[in-house]
C-alpha atoms as a PDB file:
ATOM      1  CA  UNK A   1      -4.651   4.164   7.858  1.00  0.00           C
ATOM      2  CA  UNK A   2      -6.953   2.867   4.618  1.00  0.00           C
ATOM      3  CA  UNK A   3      -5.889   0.008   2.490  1.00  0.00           C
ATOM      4  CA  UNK A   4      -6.841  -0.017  -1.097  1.00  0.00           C
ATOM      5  CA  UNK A   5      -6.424  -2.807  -3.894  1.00  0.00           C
ATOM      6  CA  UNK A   6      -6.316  -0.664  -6.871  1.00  0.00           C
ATOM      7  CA  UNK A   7      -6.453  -3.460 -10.073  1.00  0.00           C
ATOM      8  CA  UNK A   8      -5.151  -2.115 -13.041  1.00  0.00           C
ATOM      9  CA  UNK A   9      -5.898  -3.055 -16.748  1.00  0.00           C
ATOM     10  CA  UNK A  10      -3.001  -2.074 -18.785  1.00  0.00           C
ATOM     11  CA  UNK A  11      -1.707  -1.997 -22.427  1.00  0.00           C
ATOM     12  CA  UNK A  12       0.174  -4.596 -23.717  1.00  0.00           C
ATOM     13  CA  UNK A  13       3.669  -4.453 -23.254  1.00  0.00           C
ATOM     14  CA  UNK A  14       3.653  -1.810 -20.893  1.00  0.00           C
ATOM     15  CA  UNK A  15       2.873  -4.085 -17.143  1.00  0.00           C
ATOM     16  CA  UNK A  16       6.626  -4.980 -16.141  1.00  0.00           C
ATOM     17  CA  UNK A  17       7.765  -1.739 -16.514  1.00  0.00           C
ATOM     18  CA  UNK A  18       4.328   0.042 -14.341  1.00  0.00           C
ATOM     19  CA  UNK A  19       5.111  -2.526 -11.503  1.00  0.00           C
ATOM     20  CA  UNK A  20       8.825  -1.314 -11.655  1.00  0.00           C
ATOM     21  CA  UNK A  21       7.335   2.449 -11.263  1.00  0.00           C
ATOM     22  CA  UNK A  22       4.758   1.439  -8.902  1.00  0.00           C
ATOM     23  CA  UNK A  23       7.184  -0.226  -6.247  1.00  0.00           C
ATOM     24  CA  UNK A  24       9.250   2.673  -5.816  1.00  0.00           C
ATOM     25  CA  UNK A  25       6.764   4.907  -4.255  1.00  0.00           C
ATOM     26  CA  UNK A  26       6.184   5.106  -0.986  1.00  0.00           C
ATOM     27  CA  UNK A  27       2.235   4.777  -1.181  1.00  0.00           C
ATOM     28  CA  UNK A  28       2.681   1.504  -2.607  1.00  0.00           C
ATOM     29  CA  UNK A  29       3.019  -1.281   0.185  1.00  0.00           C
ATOM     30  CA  UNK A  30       3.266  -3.773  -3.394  1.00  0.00           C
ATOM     31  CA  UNK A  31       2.407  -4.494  -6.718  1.00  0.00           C
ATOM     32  CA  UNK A  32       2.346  -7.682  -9.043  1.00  0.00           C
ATOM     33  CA  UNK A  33       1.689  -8.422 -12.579  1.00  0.00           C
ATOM     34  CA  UNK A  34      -1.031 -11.101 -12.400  1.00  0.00           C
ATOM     35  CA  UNK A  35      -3.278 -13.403 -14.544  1.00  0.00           C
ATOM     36  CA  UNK A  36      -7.422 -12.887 -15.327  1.00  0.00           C
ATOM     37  CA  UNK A  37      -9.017  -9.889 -16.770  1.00  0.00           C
ATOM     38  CA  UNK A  38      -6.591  -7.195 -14.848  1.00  0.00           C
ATOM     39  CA  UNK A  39      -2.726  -7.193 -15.591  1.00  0.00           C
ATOM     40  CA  UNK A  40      -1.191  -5.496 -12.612  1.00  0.00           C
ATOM     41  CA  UNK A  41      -2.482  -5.224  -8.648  1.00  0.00           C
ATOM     42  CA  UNK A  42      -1.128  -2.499  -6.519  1.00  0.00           C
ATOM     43  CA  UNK A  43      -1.870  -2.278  -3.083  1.00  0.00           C
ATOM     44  CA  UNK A  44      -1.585   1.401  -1.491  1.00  0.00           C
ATOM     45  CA  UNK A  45      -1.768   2.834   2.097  1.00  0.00           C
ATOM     46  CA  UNK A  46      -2.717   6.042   2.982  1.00  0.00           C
ATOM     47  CA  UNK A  47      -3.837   8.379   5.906  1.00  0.00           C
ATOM     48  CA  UNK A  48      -7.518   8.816   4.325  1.00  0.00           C
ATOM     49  CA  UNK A  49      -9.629   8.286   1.208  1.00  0.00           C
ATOM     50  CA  UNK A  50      -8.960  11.650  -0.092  1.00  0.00           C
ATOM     51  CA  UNK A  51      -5.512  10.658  -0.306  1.00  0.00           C
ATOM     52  CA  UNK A  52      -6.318   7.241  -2.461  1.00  0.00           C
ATOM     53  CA  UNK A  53      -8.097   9.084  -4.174  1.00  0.00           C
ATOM     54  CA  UNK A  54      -5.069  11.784  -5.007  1.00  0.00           C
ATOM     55  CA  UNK A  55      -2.595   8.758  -5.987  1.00  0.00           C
ATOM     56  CA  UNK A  56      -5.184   7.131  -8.353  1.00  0.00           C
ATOM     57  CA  UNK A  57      -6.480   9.598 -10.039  1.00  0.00           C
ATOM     58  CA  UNK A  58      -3.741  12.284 -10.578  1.00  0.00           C
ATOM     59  CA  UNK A  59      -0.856   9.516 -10.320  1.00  0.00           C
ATOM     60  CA  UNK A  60      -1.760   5.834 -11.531  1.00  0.00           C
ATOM     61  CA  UNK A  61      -4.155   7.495 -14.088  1.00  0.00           C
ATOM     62  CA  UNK A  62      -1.364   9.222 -16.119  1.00  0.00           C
ATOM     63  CA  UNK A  63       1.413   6.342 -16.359  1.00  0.00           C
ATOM     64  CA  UNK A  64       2.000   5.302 -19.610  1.00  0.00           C
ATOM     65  CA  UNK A  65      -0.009   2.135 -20.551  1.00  0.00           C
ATOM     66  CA  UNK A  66      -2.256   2.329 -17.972  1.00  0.00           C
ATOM     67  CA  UNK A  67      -6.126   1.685 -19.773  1.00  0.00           C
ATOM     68  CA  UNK A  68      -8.376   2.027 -16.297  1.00  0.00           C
ATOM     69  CA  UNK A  69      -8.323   0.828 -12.824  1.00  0.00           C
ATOM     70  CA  UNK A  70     -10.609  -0.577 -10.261  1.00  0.00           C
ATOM     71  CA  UNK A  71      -9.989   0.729  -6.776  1.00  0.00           C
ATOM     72  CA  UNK A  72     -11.431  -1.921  -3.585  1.00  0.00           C
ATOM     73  CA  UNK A  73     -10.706  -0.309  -0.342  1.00  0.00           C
ATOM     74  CA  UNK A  74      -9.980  -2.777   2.276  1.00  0.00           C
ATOM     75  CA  UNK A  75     -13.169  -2.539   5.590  1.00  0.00           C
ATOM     76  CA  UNK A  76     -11.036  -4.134   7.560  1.00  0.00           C
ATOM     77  CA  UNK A  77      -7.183  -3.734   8.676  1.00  0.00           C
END
């Protein structure tokens, strides 16, 4: 299983309602609205990197507000 921290700078107005989305899925152990230069952290579990990858790129990517992320993946578990 790989961990990632996947920080998320968003649009304004737009972070309560991506947490809301984000929370629901099942690749998405949680996911806050925080303070500093990122508005939202999501942490995701997955089988591999490939799948990360799949979520981030083809799912995060294309919510609405969403303005780039940062994936960390986590060495250990």
């Amino acid at each position: 299983m790989v961990r990632a921290y996947v920080l998320i700078e968003m649009a304004a107005g737009h972070s309560t309602n991506l947490v809301k989305q984000l929370r629901g899925r099942s690749d998405v152990t949680d996911a806050d609205r925080v303070t500093g230069p990122y508005d939202v952290i999501a942490v995701l579990e997955a089988a591999d990197l490939n799948q990360i990858n799949e979520v981030v790129t083809t799912e995060i990517h294309h919510l609405e507000g969403v303005v780039r992320t940062i994936t960390c993946v986590s060495l250990e578990q």
